[in-house]
C-alpha atoms as a PDB file:
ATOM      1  CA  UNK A   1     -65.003  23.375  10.941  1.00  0.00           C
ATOM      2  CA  UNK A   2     -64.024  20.476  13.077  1.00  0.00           C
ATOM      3  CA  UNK A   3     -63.193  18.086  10.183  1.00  0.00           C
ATOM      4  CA  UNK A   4     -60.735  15.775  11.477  1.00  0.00           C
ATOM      5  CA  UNK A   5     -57.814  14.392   8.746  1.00  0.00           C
ATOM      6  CA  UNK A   6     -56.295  10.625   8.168  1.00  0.00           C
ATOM      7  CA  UNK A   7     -55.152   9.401   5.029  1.00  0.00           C
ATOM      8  CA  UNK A   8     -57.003   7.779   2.283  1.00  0.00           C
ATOM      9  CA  UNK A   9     -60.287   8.022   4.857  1.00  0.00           C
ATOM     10  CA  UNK A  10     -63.414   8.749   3.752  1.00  0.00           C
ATOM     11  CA  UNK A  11     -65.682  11.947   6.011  1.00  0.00           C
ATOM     12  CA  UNK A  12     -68.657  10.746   6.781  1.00  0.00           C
ATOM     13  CA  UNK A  13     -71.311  13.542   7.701  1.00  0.00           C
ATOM     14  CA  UNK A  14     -73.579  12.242  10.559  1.00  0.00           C
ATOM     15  CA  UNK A  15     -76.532  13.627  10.969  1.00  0.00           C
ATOM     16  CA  UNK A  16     -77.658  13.254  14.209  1.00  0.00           C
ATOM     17  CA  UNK A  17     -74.566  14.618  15.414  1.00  0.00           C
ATOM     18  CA  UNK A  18     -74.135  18.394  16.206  1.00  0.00           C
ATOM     19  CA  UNK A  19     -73.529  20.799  12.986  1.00  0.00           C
ATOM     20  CA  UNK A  20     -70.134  20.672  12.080  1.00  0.00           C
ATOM     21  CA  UNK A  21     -69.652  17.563  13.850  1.00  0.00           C
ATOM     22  CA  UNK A  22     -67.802  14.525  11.225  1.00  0.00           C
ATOM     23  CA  UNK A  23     -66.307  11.052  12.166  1.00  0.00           C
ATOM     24  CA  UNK A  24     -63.967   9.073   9.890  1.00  0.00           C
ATOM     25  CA  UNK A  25     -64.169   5.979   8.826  1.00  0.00           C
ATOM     26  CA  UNK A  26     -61.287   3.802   9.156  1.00  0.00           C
ATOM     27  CA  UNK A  27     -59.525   6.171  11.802  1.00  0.00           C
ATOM     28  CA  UNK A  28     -60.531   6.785  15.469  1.00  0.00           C
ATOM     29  CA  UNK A  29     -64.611   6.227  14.656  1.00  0.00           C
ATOM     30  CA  UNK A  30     -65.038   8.717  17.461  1.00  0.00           C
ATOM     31  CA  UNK A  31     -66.569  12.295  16.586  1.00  0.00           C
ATOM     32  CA  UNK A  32     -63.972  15.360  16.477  1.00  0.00           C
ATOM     33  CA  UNK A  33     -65.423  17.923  19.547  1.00  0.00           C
ATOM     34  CA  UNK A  34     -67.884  20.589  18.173  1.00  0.00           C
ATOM     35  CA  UNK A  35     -66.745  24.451  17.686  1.00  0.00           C
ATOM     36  CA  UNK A  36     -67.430  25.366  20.716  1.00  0.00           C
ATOM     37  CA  UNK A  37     -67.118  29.447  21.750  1.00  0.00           C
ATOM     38  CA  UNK A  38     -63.501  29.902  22.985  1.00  0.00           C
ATOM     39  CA  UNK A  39     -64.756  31.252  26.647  1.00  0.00           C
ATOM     40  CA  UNK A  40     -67.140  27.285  27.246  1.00  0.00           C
ATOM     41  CA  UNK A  41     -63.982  25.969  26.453  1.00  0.00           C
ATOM     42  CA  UNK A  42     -61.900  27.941  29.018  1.00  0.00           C
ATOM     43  CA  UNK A  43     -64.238  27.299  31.643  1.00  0.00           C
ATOM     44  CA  UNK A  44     -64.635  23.649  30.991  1.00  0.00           C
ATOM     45  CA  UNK A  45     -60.938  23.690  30.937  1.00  0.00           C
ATOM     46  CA  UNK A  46     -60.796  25.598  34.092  1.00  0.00           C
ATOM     47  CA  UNK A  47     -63.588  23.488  35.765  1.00  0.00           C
ATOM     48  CA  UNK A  48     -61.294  20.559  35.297  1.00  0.00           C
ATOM     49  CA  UNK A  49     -58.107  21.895  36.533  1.00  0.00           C
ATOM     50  CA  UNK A  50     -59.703  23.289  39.760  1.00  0.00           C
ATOM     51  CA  UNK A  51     -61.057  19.316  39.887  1.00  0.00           C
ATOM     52  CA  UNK A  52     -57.818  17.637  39.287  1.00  0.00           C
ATOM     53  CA  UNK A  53     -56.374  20.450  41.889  1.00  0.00           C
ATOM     54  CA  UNK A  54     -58.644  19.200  44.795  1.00  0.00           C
ATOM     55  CA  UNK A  55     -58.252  15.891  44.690  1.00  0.00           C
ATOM     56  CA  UNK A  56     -54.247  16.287  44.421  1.00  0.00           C
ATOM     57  CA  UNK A  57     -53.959  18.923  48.075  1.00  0.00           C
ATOM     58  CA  UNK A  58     -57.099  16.494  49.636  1.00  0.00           C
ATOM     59  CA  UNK A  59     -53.927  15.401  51.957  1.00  0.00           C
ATOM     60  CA  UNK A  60     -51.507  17.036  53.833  1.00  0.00           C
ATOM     61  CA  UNK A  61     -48.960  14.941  52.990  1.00  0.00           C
ATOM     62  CA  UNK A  62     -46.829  14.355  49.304  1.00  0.00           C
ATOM     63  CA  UNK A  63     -45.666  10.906  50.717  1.00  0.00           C
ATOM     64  CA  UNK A  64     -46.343   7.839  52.511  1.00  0.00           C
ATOM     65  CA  UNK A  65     -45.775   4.713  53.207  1.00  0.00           C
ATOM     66  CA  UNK A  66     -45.690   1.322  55.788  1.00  0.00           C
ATOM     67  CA  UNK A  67     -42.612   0.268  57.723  1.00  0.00           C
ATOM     68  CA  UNK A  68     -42.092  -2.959  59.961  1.00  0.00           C
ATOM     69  CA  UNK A  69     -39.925  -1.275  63.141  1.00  0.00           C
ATOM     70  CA  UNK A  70     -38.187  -3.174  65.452  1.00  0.00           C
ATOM     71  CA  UNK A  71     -37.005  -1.971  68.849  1.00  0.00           C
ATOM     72  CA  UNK A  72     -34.060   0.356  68.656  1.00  0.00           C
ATOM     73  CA  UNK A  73     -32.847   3.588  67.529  1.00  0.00           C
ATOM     74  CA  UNK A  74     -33.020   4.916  63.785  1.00  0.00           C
ATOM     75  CA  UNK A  75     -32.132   8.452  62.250  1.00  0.00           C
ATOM     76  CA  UNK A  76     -34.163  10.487  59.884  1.00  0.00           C
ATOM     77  CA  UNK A  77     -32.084  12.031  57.347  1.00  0.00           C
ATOM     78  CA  UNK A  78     -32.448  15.238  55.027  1.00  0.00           C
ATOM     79  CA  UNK A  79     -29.825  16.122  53.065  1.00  0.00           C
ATOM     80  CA  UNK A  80     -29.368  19.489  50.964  1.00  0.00           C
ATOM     81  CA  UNK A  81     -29.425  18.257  47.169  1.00  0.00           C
ATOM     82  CA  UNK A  82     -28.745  20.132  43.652  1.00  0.00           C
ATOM     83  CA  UNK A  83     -25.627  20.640  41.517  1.00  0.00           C
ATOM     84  CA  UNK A  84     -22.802  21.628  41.675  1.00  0.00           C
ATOM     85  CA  UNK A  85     -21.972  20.472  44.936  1.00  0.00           C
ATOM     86  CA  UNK A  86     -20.629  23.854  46.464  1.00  0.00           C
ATOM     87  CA  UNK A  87     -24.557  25.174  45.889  1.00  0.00           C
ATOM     88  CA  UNK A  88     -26.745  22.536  47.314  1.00  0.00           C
ATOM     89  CA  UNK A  89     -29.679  23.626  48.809  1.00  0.00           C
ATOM     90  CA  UNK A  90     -32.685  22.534  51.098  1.00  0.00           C
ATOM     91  CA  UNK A  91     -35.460  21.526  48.514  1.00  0.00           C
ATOM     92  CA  UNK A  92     -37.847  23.302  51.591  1.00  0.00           C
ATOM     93  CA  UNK A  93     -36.847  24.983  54.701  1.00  0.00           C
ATOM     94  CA  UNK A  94     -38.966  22.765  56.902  1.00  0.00           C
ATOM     95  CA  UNK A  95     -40.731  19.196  56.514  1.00  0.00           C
ATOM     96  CA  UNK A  96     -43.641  17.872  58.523  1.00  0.00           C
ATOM     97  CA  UNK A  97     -43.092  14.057  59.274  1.00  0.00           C
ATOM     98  CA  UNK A  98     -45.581  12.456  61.171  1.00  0.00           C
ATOM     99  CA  UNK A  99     -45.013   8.553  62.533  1.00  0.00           C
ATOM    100  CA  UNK A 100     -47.801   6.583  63.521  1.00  0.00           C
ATOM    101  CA  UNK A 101     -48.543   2.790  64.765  1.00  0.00           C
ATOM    102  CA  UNK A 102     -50.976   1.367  62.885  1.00  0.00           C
ATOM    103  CA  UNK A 103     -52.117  -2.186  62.516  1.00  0.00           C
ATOM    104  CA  UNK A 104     -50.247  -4.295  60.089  1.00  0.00           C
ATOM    105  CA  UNK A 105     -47.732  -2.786  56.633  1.00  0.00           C
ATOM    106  CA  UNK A 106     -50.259  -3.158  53.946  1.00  0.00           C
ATOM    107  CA  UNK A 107     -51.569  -0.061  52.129  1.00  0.00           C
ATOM    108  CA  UNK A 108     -55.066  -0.492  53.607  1.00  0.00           C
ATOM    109  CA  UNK A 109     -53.564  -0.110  57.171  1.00  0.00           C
ATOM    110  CA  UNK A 110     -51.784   3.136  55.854  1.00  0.00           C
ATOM    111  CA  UNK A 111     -55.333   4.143  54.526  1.00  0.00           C
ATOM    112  CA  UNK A 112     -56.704   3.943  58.008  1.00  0.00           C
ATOM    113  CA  UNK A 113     -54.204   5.822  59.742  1.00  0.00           C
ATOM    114  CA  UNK A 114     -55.217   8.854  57.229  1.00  0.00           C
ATOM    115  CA  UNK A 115     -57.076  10.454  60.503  1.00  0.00           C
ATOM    116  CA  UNK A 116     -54.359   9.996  62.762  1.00  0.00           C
ATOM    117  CA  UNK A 117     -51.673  11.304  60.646  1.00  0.00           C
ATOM    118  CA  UNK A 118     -54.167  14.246  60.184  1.00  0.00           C
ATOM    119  CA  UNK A 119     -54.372  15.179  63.381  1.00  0.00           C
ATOM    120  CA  UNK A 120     -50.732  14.893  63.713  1.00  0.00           C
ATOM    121  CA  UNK A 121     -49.591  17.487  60.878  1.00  0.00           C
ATOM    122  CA  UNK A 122     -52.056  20.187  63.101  1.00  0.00           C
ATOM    123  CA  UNK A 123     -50.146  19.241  66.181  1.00  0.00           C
ATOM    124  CA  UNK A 124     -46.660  19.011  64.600  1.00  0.00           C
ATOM    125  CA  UNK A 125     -43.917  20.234  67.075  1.00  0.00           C
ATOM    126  CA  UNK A 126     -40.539  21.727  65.652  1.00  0.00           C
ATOM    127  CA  UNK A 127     -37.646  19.936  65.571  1.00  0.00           C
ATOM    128  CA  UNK A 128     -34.207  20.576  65.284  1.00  0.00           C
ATOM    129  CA  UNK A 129     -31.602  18.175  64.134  1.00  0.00           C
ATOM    130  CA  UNK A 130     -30.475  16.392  66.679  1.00  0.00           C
ATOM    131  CA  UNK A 131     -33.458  16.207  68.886  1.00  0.00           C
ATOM    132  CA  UNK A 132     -35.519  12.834  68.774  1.00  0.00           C
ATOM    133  CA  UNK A 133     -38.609  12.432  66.686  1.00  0.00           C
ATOM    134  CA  UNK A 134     -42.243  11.261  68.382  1.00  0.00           C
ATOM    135  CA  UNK A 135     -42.714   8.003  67.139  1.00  0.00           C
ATOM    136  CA  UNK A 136     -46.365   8.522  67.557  1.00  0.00           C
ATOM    137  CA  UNK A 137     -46.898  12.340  66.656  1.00  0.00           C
ATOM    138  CA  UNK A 138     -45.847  15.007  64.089  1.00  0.00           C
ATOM    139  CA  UNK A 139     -42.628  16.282  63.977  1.00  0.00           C
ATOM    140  CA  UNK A 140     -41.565  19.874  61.802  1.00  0.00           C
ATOM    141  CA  UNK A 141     -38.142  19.248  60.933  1.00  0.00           C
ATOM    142  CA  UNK A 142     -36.450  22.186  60.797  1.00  0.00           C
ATOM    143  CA  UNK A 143     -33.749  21.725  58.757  1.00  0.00           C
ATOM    144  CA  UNK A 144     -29.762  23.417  59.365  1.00  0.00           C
ATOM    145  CA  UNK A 145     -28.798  25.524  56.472  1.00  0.00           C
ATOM    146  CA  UNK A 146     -25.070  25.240  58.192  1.00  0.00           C
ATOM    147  CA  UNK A 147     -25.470  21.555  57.695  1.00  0.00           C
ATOM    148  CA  UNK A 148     -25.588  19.651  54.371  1.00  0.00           C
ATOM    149  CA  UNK A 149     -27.180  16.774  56.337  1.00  0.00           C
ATOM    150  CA  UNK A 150     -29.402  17.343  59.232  1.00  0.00           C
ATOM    151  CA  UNK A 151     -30.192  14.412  61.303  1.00  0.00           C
ATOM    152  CA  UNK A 152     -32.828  13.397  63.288  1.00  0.00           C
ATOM    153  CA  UNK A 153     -32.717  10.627  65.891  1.00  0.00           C
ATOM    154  CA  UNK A 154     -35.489   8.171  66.174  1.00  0.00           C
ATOM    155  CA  UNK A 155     -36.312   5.880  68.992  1.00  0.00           C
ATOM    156  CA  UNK A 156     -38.816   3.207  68.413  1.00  0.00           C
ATOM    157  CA  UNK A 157     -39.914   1.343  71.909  1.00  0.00           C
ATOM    158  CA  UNK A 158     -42.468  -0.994  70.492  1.00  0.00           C
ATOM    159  CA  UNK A 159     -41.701  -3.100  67.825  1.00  0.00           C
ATOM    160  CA  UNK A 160     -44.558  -3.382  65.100  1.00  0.00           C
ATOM    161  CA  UNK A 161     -46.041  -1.962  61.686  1.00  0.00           C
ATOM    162  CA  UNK A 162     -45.890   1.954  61.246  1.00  0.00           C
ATOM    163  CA  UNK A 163     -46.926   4.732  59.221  1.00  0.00           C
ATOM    164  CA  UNK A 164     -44.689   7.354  57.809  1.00  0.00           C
ATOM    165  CA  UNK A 165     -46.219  10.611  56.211  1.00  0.00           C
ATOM    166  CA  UNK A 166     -43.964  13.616  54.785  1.00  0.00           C
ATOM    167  CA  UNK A 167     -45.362  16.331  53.755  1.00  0.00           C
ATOM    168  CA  UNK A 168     -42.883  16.402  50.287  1.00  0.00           C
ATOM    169  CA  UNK A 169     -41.468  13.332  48.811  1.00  0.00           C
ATOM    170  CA  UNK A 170     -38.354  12.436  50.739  1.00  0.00           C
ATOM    171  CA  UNK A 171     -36.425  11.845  47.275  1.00  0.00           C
ATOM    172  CA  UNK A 172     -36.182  15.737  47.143  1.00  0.00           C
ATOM    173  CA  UNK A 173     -34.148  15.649  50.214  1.00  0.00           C
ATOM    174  CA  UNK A 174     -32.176  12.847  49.381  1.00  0.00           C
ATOM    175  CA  UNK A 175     -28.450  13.100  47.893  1.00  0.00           C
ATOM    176  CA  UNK A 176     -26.218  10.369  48.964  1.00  0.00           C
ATOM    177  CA  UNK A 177     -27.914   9.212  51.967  1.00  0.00           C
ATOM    178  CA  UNK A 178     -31.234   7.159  52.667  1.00  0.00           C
ATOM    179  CA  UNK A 179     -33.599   9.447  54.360  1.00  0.00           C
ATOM    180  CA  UNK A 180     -33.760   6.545  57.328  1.00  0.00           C
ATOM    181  CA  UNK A 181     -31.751   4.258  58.527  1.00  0.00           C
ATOM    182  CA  UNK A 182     -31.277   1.758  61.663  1.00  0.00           C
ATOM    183  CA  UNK A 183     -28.275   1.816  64.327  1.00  0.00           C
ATOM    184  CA  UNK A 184     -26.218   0.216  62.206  1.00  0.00           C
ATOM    185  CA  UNK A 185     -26.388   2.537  59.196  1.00  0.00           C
ATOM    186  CA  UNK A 186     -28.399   0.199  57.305  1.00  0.00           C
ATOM    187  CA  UNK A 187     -31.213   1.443  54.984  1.00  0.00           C
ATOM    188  CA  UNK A 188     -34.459   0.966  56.101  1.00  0.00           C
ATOM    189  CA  UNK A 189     -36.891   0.309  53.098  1.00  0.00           C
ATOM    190  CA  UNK A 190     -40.573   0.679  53.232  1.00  0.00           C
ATOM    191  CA  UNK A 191     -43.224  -1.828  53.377  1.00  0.00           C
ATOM    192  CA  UNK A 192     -45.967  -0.556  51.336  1.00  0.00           C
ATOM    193  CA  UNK A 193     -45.910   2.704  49.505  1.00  0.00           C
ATOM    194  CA  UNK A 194     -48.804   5.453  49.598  1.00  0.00           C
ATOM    195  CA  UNK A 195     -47.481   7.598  47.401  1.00  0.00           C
ATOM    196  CA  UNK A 196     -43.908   9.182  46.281  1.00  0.00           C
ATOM    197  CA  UNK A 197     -42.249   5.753  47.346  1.00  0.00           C
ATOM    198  CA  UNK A 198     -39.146   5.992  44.801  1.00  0.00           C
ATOM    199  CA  UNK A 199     -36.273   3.619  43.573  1.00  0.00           C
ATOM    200  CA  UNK A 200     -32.753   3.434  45.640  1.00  0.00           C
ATOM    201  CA  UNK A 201     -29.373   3.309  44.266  1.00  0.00           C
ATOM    202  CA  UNK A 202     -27.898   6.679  45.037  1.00  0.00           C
ATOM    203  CA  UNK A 203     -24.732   6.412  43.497  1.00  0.00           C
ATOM    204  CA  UNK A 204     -26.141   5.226  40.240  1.00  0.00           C
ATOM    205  CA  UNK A 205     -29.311   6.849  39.406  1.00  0.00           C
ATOM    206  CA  UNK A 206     -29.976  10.526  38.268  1.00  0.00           C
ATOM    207  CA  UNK A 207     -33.492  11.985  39.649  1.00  0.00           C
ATOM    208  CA  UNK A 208     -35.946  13.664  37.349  1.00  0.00           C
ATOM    209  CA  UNK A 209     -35.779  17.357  37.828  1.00  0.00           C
ATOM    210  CA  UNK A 210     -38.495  18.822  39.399  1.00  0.00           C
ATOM    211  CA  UNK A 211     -39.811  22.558  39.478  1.00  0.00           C
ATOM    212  CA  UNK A 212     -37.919  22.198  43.143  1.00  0.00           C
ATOM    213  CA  UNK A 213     -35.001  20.678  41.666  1.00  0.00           C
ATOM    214  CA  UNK A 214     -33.885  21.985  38.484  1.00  0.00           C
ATOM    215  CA  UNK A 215     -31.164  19.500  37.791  1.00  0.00           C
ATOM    216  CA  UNK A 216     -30.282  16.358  38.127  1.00  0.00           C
ATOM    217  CA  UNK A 217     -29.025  14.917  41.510  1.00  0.00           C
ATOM    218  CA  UNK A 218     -25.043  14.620  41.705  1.00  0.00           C
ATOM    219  CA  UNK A 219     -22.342  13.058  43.567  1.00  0.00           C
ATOM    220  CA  UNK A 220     -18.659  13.272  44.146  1.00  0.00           C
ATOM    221  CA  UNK A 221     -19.089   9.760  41.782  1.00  0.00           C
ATOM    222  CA  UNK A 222     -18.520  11.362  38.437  1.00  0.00           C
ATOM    223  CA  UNK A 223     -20.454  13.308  36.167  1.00  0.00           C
ATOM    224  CA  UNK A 224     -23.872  12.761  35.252  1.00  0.00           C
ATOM    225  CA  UNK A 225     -25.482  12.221  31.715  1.00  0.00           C
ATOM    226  CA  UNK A 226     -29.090  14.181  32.283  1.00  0.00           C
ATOM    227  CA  UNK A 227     -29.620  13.386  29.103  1.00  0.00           C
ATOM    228  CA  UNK A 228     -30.500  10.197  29.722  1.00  0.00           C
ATOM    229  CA  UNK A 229     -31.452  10.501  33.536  1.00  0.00           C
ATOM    230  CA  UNK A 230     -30.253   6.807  33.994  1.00  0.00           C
ATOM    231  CA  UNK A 231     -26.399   6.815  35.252  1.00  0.00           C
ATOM    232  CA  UNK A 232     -23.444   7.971  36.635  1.00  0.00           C
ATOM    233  CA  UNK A 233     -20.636   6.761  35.358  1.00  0.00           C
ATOM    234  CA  UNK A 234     -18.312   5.361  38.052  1.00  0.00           C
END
């Protein structure tokens, strides 16, 4: 009858409150929710999930976040992930990656580019790997399934702050490799993170499986404890 339990507490019937309706003193002092019917409580339930559902696809985009460029040439990489190694997969077949200036690295600046990178993702062109990325556009990478890396080259003639949007985290399509890095082979870290910026170390850490990603990400390093999701021994 919505009585709620804690030891050696005392129910105190409120009046005012709703029939059925106790607090306890000495526990939570909050009131227990009323017996509602079964169906108010589906659709309140429902009514929230359909809330929490539109705020979560408002963007096209799973990640983001700022970069300082220089001038020079870069490469986007995707790799197939999963284990064992012989069965490594994709996490999707394609990725929409859209790179635009905007005016300093600060999340605000990403903020404002929001329209921009909109506009982008509807005007995405396919790519291939080995065919250059717009560095002020939307690229569909279409990634090689004969490849377990598929590369994407990426020429940046103005040095300055920029924008990266992907429309799914770029951890899913990470296994040993950064998913960008300078002519060197350097990584190239982000500035400011919009959302599904991630921690590095690729030969240490074990990802959290996802519904994409059933398992644990694995290298040729040694096995890994997914128990503990922390480290692979060396």
């Amino acid at each position: 009858h919505g009585f709620r339990t804690c030891e050696s507490k005392r129910l105190i019937r409120v009046p005012r409150l709703r029939k059925h309706t106790h607090i306890t003193r000495g526990c939570e002092n909050t009131p227990t929710l009323p017996n509602w019917p079964t169906d108010m409580l589906s659709i309140a339930l429902s009514l929230a999930l359909l809330t929490a559902q539109s705020h979560a696809s408002s963007d096209p985009w799973e990640w983001s976040s700022t970069f300082t460029l220089s001038a020079g040439s870069y490469t986007w990489q995707s790799q197939k992930t999963g284990c064992p190694l012989t069965a490594q997969a994709y996490a999707d077949a394609t990725m929409i990656v859209a790179i635009i200036p905007i005016d300093n690295t600060t999340a605000a600046a990403l903020t404002a580019g929001e329209s921009d990178a909109t506009a982008a993702f509807n005007a995405a062109v396919n790519k291939s790997p080995g065919e250059a990325l717009s560095a002020n556009g939307g690229n569909n990478l279409v990634f090689d399934n004969s490849l377990s890396t598929s590369t994407f080259p990426l020429t940046i003639t103005t040095a300055g702050s920029y924008g990266i949007y992907a429309q799914h985290g770029v951890s899913e399509f990470e296994h040993d490799e950064h998913y960008l890095i300078n002519s060197a082979g350097a990584d190239v870290e982000a500035v400011a993170a919009g959302g599904g910026e991630h921690a590095h170390g690729h030969a240490t850490s074990c990802v959290t499986p996802t519904w994409k990603r059933p398992d644990c990400s694995c290298t040729a390093a040694g096995t890994i404890h997914c128990e503990d999701r922390l480290q692979i021994p060396p």
